[in-house]
Protein backbone atom coordinates (compact mmCIF):
# COMPACT_ATOMS: atom_id res chain seq x y z
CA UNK A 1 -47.39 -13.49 -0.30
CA UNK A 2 -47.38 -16.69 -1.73
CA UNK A 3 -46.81 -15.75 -5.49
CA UNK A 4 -43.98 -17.68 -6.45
CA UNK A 5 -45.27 -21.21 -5.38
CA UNK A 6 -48.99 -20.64 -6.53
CA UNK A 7 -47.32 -19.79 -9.79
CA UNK A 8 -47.81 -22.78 -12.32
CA UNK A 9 -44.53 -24.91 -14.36
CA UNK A 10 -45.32 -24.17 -17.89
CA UNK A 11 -43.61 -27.93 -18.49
CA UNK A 12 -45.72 -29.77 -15.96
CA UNK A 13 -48.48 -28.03 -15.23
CA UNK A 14 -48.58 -27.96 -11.35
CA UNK A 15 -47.55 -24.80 -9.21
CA UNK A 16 -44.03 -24.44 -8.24
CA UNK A 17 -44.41 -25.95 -4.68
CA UNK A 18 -45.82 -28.72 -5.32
CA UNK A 19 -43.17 -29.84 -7.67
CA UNK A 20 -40.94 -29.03 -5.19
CA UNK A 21 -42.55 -31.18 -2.20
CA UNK A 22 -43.04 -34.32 -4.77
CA UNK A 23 -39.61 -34.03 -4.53
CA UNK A 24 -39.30 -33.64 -1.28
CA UNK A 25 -41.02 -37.21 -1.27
CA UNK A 26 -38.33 -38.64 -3.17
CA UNK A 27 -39.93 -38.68 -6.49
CA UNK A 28 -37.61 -37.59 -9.66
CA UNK A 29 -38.45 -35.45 -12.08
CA UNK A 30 -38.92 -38.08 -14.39
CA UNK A 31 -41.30 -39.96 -12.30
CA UNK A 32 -43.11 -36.59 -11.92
CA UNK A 33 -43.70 -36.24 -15.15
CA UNK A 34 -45.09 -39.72 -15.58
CA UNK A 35 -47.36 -39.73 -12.33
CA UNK A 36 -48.58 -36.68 -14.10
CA UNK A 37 -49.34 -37.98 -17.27
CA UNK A 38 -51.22 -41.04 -15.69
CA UNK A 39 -53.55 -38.67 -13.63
CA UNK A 40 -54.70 -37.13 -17.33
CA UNK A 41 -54.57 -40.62 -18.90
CA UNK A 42 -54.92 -43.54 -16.55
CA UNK A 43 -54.75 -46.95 -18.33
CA UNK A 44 -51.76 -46.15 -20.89
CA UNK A 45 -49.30 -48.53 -22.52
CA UNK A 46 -46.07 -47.63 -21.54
CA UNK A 47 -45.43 -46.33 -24.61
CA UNK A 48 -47.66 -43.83 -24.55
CA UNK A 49 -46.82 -42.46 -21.30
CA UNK A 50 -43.73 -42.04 -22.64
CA UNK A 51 -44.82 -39.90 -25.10
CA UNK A 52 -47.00 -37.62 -23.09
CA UNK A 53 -44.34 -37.17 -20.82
CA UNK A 54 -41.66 -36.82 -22.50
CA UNK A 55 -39.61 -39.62 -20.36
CA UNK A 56 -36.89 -41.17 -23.04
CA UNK A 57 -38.33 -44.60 -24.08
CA UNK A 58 -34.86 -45.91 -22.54
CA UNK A 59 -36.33 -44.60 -19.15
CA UNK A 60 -39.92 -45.58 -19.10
CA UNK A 61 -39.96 -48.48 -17.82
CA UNK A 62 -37.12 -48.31 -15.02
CA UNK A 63 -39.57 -44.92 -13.93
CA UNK A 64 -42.56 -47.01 -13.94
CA UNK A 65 -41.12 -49.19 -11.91
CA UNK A 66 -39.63 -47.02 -9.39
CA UNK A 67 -42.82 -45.37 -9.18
CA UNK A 68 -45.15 -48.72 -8.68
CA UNK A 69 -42.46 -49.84 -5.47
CA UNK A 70 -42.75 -46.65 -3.94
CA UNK A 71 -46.82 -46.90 -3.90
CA UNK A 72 -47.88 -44.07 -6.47
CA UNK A 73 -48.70 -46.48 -9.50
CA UNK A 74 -50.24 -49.51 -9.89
CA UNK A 75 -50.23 -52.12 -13.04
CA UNK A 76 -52.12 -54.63 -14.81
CA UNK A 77 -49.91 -57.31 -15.81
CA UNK A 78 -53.00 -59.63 -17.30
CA UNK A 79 -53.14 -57.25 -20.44
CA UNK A 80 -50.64 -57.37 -23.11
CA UNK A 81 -48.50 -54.79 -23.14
CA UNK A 82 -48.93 -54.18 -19.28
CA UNK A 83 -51.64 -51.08 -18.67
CA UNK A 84 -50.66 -48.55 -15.83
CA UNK A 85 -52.64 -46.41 -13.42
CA UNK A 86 -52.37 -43.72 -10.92
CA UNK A 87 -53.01 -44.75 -7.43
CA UNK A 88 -54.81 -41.65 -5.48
CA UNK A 89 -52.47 -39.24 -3.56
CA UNK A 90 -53.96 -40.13 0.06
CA UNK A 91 -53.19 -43.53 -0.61
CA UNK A 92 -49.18 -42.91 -1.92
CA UNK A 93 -49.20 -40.99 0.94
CA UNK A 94 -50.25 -43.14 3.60
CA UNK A 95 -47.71 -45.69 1.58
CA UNK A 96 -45.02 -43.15 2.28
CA UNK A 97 -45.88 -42.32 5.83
CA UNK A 98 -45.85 -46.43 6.53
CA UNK A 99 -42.62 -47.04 4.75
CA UNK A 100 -41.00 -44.13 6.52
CA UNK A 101 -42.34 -44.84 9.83
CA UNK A 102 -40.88 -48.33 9.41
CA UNK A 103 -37.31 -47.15 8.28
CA UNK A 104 -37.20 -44.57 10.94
CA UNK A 105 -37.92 -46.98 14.08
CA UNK A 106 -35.52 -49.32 12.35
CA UNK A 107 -32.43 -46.84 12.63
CA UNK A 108 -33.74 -45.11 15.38
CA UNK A 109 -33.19 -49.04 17.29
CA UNK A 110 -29.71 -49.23 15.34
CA UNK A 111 -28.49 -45.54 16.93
CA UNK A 112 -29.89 -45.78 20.26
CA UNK A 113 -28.22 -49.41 20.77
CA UNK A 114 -24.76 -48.35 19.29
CA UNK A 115 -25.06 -44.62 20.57
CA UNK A 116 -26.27 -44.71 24.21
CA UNK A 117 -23.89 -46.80 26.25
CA UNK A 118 -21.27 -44.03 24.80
CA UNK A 119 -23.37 -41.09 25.59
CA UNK A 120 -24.28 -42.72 29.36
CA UNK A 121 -20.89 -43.26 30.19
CA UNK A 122 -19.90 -39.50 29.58
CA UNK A 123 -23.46 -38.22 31.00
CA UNK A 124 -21.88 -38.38 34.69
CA UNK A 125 -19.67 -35.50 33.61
CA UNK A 126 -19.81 -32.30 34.66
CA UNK A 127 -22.39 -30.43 32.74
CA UNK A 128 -24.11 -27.18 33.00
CA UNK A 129 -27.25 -27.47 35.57
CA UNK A 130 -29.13 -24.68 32.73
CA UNK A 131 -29.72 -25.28 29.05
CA UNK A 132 -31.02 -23.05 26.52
CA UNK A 133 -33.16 -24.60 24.05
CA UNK A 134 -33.99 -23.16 20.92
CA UNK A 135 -36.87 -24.32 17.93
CA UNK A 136 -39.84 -25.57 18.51
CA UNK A 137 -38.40 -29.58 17.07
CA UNK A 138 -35.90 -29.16 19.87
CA UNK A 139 -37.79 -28.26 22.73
CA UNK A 140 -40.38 -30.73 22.07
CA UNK A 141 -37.40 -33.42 21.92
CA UNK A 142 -36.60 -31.89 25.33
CA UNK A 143 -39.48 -32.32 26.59
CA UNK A 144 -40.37 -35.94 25.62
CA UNK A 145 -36.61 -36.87 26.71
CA UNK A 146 -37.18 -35.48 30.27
CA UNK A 147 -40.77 -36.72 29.89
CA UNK A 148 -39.00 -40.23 29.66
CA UNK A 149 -36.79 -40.54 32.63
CA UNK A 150 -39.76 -39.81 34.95
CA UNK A 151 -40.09 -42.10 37.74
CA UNK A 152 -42.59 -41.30 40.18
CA UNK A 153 -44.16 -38.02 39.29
CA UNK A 154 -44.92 -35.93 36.30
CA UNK A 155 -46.47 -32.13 36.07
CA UNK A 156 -46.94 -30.35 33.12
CA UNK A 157 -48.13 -27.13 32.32
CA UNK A 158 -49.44 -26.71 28.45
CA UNK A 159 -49.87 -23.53 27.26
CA UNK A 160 -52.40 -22.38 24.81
CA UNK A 161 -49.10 -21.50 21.80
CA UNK A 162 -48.57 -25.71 21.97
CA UNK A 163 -52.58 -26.73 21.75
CA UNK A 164 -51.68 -27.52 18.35
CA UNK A 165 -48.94 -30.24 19.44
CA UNK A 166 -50.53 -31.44 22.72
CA UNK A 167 -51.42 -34.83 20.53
CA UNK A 168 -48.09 -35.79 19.52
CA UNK A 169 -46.74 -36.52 23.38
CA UNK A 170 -49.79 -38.46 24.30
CA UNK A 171 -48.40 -41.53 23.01
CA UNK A 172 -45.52 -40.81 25.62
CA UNK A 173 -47.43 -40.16 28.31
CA UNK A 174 -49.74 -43.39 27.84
CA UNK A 175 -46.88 -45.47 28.17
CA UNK A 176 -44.79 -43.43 30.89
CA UNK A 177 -48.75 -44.21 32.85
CA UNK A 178 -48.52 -47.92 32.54
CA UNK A 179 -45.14 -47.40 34.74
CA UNK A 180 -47.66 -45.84 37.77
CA UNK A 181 -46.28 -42.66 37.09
CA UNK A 182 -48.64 -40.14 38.26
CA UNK A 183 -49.02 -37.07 35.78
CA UNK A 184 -50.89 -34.00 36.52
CA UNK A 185 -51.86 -31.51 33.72
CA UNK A 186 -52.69 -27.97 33.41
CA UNK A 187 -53.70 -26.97 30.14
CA UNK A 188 -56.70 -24.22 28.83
CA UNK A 189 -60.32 -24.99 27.78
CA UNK A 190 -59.27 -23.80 23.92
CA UNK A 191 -58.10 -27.44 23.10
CA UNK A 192 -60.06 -29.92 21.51
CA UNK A 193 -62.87 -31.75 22.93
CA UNK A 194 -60.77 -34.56 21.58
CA UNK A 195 -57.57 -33.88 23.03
CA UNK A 196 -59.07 -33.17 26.46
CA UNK A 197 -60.43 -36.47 26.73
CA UNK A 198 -57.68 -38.42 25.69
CA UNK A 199 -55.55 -36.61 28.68
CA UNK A 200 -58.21 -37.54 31.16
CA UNK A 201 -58.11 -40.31 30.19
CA UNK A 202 -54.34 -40.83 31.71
CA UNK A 203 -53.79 -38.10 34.05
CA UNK A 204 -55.19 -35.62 36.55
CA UNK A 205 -56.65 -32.67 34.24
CA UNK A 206 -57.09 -29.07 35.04
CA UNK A 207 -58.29 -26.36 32.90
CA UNK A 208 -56.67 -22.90 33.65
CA UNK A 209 -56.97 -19.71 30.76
CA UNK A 210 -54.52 -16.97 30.88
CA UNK A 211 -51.75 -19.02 31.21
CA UNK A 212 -48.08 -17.55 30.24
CA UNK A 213 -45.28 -20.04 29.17
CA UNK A 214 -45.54 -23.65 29.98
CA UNK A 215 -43.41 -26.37 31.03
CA UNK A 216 -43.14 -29.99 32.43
CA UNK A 217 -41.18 -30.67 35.83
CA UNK A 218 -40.34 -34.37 36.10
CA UNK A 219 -39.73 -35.67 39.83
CA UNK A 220 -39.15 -32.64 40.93
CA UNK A 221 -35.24 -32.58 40.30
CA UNK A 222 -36.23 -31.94 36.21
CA UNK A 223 -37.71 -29.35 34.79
CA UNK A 224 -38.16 -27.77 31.10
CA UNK A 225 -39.43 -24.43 30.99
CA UNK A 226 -41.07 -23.12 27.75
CA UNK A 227 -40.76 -19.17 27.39
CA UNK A 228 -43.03 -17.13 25.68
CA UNK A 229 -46.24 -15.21 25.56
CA UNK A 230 -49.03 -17.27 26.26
CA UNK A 231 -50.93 -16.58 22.48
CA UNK A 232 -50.76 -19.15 19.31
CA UNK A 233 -48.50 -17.05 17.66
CA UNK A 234 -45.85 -17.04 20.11
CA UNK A 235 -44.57 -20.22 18.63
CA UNK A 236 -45.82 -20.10 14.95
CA UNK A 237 -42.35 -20.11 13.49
CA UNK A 238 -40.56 -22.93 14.30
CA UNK A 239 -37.41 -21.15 14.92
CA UNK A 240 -38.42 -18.74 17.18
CA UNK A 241 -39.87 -21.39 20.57
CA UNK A 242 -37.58 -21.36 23.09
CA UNK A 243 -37.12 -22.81 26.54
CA UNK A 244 -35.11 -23.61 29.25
CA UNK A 245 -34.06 -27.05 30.77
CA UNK A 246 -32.37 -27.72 33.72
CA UNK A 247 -31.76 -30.59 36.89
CA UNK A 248 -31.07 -28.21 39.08
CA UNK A 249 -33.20 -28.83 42.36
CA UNK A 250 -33.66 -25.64 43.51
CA UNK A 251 -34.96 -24.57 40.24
CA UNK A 252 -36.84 -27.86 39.85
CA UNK A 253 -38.15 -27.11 43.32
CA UNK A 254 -39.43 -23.54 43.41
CA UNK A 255 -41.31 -24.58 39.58
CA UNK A 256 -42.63 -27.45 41.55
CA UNK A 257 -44.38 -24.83 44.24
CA UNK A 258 -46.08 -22.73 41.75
CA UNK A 259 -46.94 -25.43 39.36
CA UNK A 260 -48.78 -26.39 43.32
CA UNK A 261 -49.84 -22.59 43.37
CA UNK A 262 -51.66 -22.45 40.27
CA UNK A 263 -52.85 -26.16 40.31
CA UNK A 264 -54.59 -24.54 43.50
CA UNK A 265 -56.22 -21.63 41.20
CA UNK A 266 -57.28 -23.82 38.09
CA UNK A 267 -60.78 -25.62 37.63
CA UNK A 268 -61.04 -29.38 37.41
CA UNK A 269 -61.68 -30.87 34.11
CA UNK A 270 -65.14 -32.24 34.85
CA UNK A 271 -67.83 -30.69 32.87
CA UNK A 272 -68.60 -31.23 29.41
CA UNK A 273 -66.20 -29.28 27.22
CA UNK A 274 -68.37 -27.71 24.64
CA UNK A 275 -65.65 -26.64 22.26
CA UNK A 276 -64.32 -29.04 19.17
């Protein structure tokens, strides 16, 4: 299934995929190459990683360089010439992840302060009262964006499909709790001991199984419906999630009553959960 990126580059030696998400990470070819040729020989002369990897002498040291700002090499300056190692791939990573994090919240700030007073002063607009959302990136954005203008009240069904991405809106819903929002969760008995804790942590837990679909209902005036069988698979592609938003009341209102009915039905979260 996976042939073509478990097969190996005769030139560098690594399978075709992970050439291809080095990339992805901003790295050149060149500084491929050399990152390379320090894992086999950490502590060369520039000179000599030039050689073993084939970078023109012209290039080496502009590479090096490149490669020791974005966090993947590291150099001793004391010797004469300059030695150069590899620094481990967790730690380039977690050098990445930092530096990207960083940039990111820096023009996410810029956007949102030149972008929203345009989009708020069109939102009163007429606009359809049902969306269609499709991918699993965009429904999450959905959600966290309704998740956001909550005021008083906050219900959320999780079904088991998004166990896998429960963590990545508890951030949101710590802070939306500081407000005194008051958030009640549904979610099944499958998801981490972790995870569970962390949401009782900050809201009223229930465990339910068999759930179908899923969705979060915000004031009851805002609600985000996730479609979809209730199994892991039924969102593995990232493509294929779907959902429906929507401010109408009535909608809002009659998910609101059977969110109540099966809130009724489900078992509260406290016994120890056994499963990790």
């Amino acid at each position: 299934m996976y042939g073509s990126d478990l097969s190996r580059s005769s030139s560098s030696g690594i399978s075709d995929k992970t050439k291809r998400v080095l990339q992805d990470l901003v790295l050149t070819d060149y500084e491929i190459k050399v990152y390379l040729a320090l894992l086999d020989r950490p502590g060369s002369q520039a000179s000599e990683i030039g050689h073993s990897s084939e970078v023109p002498v012209s290039k080496i040291y502009e590479v090096l360089a490149n490669l020791e700002r974005k966090g993947w090499v590291e150099s001793e300056q004391s010797s004469r010439p300059a030695k150069y190692y590899p620094k481990s791939p967790s730690t380039a990573l977690q050098a990445f992840r930092m530096r990207l994090e960083r940039e990111l919240k820096a023009n996410e700030e810029y956007l949102l302060q030149d972008l929203m007073p345009r989009y708020q002063k069109k939102e009163t607009q007429e606009r359809p009262e049902i969306w269609i959302i499709r991918g699993e990136y965009n429904v999450l954005a959905k959600v966290r964006e309704s998740i956001d203008r909550c005021k008083t009240e906050l219900l959320a069904v999780v079904p088991p499909a998004l166990n896998d991405v429960i963590d990545l809106v508890i951030p949101t819903l710590y802070e939306i709790r500081k407000s005194g929002i008051k958030i009640r969760i549904m979610i099944s008995s499958e998801v981490s001991a972790a995870s569970l804790k962390n949401i009782s942590e900050i809201a009223d837990l229930r465990l339910k199984e068999n759930m179908f679909g899923g969705g979060v209902i915000c004031d009851a005036r805002e609600v985000v419906l996730l479609l979809g069988g209730g199994t892991p698979n039924a969102m593995e592609r990232t493509d294929s999630a779907l959902a429906i938003w929507s401010y109408h009341v009535g909608l809002a209102s009659f998910a609101k009553n059977y969110f109540e009915f099966l809130w009724a039905e489900a078992s509260p979260h406290t016994q120890p959960v056994q499963k990790t």
